[in-house]
Every structure is written in structure tokens, then in C-alpha cells.
Protein backbone atom coordinates (compact mmCIF):
# COMPACT_ATOMS: atom_id res chain seq x y z
CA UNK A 1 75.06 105.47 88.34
CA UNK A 2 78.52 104.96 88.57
CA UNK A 3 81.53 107.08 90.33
CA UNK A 4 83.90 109.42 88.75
CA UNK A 5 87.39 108.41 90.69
CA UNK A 6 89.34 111.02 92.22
CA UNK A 7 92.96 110.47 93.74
CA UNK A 8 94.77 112.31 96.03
CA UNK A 9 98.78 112.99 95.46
CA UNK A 10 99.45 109.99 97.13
CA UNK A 11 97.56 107.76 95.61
CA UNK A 12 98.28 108.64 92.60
CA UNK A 13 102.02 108.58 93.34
CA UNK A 14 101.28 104.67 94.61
CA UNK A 15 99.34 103.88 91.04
CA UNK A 16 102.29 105.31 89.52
CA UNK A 17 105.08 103.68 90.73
CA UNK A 18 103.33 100.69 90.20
CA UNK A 19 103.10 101.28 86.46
CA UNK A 20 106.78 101.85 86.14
CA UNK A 21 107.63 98.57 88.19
CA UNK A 22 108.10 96.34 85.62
CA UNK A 23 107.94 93.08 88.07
CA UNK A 24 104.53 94.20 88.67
CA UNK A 25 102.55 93.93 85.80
CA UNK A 26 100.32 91.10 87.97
CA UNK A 27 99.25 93.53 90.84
CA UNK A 28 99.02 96.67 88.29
CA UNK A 29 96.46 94.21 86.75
CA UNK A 30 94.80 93.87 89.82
CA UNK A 31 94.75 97.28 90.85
CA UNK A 32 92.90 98.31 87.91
CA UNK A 33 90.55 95.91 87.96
CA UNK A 34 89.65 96.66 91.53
CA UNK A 35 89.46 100.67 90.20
CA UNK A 36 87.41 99.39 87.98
CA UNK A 37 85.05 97.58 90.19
CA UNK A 38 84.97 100.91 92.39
CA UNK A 39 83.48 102.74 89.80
CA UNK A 40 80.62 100.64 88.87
CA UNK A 41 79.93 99.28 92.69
CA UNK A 42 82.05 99.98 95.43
CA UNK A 43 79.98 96.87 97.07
CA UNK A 44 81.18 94.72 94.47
CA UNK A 45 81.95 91.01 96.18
CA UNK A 46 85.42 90.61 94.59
CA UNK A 47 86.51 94.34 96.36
CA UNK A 48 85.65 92.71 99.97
CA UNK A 49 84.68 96.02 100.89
CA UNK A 50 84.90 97.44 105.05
CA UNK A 51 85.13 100.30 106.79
CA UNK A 52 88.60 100.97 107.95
CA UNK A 53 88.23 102.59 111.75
CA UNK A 54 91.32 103.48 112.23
CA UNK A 55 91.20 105.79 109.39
CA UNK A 56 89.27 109.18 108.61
CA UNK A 57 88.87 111.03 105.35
CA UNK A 58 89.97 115.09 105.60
CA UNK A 59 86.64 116.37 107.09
CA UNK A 60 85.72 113.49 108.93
CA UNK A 61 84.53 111.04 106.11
CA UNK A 62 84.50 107.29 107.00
CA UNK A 63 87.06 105.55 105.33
CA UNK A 64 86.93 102.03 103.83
CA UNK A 65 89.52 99.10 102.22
CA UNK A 66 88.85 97.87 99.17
CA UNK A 67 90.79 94.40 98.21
CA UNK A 68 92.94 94.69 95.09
CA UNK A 69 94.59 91.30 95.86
CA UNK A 70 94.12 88.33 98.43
CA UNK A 71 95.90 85.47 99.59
CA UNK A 72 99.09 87.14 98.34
CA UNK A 73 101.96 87.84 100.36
CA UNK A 74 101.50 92.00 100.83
CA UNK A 75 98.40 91.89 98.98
CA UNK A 76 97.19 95.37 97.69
CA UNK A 77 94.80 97.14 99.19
CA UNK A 78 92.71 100.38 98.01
CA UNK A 79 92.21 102.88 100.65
CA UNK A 80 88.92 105.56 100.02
CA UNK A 81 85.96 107.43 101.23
CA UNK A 82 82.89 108.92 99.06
CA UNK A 83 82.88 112.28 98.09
CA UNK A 84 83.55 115.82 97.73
CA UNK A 85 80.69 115.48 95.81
CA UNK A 86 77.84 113.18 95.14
CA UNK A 87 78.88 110.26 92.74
CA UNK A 88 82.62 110.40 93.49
CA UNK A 89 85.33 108.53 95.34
CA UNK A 90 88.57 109.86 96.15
CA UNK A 91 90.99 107.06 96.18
CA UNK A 92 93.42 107.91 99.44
CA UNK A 93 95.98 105.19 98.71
CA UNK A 94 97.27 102.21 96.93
CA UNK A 95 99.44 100.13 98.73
CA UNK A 96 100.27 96.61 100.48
CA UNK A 97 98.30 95.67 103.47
CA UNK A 98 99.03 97.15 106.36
């Protein structure tokens, strides 16, 4: 079954800005592709999936990092945890690897 994606503020602020960067249209691409993976199978081989330790959700959640890019200088990465409810991920953030 897939997931419905939800994003926090700032991760939607990070999709965002990446939409209006018009030297991005390469990682935008990438992005979404990786959303789309995240729906269907956040286990999906191309996301490189891992839990991110030094990370929790709001309440505790384990949070894992998602690969939007690799082998890029700043590659993107998609920061998440499962929930509030069953069949959902809430997307934390969008950004370059930290």
C-alpha cells in the first residue's frame, strides 16, 4: 500500500525554493523522483535508505535519510520518519548533505 506524504513547514519551504531556483531544474528532478520512490517503498534501492541517529521525529520517532542525489557535490538528501498515522510519512526536510 503506498504512503500519503506529509511535509512539515520546513520541508516544504526547502521543496519550494527549489522549484523557484531556476539553476536547479537537475536536483528538483531528483527530488521528486526520490518523493516519488518514498511513496511506493521507502526501501526502494535507489533512496539508500538509513536511520539517521542523530535525529528524532517530534514524539520520539526514529528518523531516517533518504538519498535524492549521490556522487554530487552537496548532494540532496530527504530527511523523514513514518507517521502520525499508519501509511504516512512526514517529510522533515529537503536539503544538501549535512
Amino acid at each position: 500500500m503506498p504512503f500519503q506524504l506529509k511535509f512539515t513547514k520546513e520541508a516544504d519551504g526547502n521543496l519550494r525554493a527549489l522549484e523557484t531556483d531556476k539553476g536547479r531544474e537537475k536536483r528538483l528532478k531528483a527530488v521528486r523522483k526520490a518523493l516519488g520512490y518514498l511513496e511506493v517503498n521507502p526501501r526502494h534501492k535507489g533512496l539508500n535508505t538509513h536511520k539517521y541517529s542523530s535525529l528524532k521525529g517530534p514524539n520520539g520517532e526514529e528518523v531516517f535519510e533518504a538519498y535524492a542525489e549521490n556522487n554530487t557535490p552537496a548532494a540532496y538528501r530527504i530527511f523523514w520518519h513514518y507517521g502520525p498515522e499508519k501509511n504516512q510519512i512526514t517529510i522533515i526536510a529537503i536539503t544538501a548533505h549535512p
